[in-house]
Every structure is written in C-alpha cells, then in structure tokens.
C-alpha atoms as a PDB file:
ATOM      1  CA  UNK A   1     170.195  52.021  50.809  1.00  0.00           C
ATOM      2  CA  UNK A   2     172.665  48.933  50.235  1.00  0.00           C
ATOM      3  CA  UNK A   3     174.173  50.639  53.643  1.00  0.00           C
ATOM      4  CA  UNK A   4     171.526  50.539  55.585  1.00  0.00           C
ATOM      5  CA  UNK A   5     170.475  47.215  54.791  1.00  0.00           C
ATOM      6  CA  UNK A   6     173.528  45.137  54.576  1.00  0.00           C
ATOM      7  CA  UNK A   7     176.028  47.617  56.619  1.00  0.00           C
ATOM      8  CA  UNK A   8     178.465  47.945  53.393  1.00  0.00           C
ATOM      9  CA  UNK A   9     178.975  51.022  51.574  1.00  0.00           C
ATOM     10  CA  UNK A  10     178.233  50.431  47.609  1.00  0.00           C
ATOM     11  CA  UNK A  11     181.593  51.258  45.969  1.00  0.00           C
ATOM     12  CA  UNK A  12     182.872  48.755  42.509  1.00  0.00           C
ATOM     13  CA  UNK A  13     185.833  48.892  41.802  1.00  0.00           C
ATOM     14  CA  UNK A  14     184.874  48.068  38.315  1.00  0.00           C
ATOM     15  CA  UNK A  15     181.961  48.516  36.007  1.00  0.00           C
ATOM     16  CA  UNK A  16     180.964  46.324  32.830  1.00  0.00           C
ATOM     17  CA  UNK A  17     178.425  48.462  30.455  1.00  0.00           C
ATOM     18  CA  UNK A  18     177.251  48.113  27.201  1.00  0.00           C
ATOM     19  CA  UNK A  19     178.421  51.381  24.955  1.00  0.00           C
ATOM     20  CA  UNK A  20     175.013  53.011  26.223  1.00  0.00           C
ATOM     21  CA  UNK A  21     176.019  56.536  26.201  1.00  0.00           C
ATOM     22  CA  UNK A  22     173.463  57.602  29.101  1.00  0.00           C
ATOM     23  CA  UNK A  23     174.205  54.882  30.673  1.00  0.00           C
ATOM     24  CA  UNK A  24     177.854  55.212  31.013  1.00  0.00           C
ATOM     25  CA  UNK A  25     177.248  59.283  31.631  1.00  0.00           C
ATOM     26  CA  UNK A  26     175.515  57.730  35.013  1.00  0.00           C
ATOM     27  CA  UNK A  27     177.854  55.291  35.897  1.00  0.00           C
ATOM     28  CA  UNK A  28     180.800  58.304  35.991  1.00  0.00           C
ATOM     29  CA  UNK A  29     178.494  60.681  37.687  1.00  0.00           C
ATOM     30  CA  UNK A  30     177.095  58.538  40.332  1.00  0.00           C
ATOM     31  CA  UNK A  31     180.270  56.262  41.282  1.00  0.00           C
ATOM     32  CA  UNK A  32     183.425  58.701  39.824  1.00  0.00           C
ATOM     33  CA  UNK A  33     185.869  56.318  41.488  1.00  0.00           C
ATOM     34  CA  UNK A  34     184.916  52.817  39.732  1.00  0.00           C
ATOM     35  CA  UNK A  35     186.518  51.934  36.534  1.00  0.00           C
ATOM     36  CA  UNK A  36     184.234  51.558  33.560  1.00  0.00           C
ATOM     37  CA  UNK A  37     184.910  48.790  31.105  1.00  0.00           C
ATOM     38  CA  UNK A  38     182.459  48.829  27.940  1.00  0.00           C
ATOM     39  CA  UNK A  39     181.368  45.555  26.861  1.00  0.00           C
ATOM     40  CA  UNK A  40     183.679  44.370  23.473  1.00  0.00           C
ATOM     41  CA  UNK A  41     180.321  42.244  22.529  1.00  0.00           C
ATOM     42  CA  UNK A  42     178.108  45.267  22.297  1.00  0.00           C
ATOM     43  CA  UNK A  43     181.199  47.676  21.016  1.00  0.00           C
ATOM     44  CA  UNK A  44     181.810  45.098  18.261  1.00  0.00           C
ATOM     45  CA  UNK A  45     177.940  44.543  17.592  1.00  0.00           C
ATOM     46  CA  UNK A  46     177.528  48.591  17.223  1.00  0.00           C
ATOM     47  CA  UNK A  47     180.237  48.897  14.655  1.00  0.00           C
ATOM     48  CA  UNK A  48     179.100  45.926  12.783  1.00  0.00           C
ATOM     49  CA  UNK A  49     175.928  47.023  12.490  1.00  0.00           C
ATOM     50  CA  UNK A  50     177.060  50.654  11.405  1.00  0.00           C
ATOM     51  CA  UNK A  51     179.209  48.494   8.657  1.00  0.00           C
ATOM     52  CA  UNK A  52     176.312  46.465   7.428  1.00  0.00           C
ATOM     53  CA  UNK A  53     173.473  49.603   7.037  1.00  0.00           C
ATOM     54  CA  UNK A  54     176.217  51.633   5.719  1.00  0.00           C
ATOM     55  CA  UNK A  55     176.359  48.955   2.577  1.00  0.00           C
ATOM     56  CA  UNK A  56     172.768  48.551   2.588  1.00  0.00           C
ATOM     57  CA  UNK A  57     172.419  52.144   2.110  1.00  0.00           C
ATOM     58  CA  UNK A  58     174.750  52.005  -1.038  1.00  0.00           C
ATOM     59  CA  UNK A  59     173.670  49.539  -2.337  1.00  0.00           C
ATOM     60  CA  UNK A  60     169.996  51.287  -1.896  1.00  0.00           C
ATOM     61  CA  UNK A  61     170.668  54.487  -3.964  1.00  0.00           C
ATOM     62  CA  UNK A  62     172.440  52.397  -7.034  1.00  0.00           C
ATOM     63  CA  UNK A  63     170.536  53.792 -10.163  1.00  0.00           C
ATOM     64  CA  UNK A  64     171.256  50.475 -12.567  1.00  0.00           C
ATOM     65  CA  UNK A  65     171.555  47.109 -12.146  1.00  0.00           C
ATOM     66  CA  UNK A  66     175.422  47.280 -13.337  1.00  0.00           C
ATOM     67  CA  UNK A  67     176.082  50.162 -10.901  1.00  0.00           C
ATOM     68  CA  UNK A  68     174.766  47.559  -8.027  1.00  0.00           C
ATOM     69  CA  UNK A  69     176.761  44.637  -9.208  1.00  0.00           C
ATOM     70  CA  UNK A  70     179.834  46.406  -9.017  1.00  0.00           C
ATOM     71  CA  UNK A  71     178.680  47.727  -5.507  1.00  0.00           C
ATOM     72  CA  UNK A  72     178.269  44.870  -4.541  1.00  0.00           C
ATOM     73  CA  UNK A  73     181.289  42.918  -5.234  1.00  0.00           C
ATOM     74  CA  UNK A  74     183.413  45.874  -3.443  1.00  0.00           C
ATOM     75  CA  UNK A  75     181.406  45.699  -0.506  1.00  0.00           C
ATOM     76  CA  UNK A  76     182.000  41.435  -0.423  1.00  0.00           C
ATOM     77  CA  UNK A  77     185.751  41.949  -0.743  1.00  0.00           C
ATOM     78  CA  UNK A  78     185.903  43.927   2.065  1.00  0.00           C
END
C-alpha cells in the first residue's frame, strides 16, 4: 500500500515497541529485517509494577498485625 501510494517500499530500519508480546511477535514476522528496540519506559513500568503487586500480595496474606509490620518494614528497605 505505502508503495503504491507514495512509490517507496515500507522497510525501518528500526522499530520502538512497548514490551507487548503480540505486538513484537508481529513486528519480527511482518518486517524480519528491522531492528526492534523495546521501550525502557514501558520495560521499567512492567517490572515495577510486578515489584509493587508482588508486596501487596504479601503483605495481603499476613495473618497478624505483627507479622505485617515486620513485612512491611522489609519490603520499605528494599
């Protein structure tokens, strides 16, 4: 299509994605060539987010309000 309407063949040399896995599945299947190059805003954002639920979760299943305490201050020294 981007041919035949501005008489230049589609082909990056690089591609910026988020850390989408379907979406960087397509991007090697449909241009194999290009490099991809996974955003470091949404890379860090996933793993902080995987950090914070993770301690949530802990803290969650504590069984007394000591056991939560102490959860808690490990978790804000890390």
């Amino acid at each position: 299509m981007t041919k035949q309407l501005f008489a230049v063949e589609f082909s990056p040399q690089f591609i910026m994605t988020d850390a989408d896995k379907a979406q960087n599945k397509a991007c090697q299947t449909e241009l194999p060539s290009a490099k991809i190059l996974i955003s470091t805003c949404a890379s860090t954002w996933n793993r902080l987010r995987e950090i914070i639920f993770r301690d949530l979760n802990d803290l969650h299943f504590c069984r007394t309000q000591s056991e939560f305490d102490v959860k808690k201050d490990q978790i804000i020294r890390e």
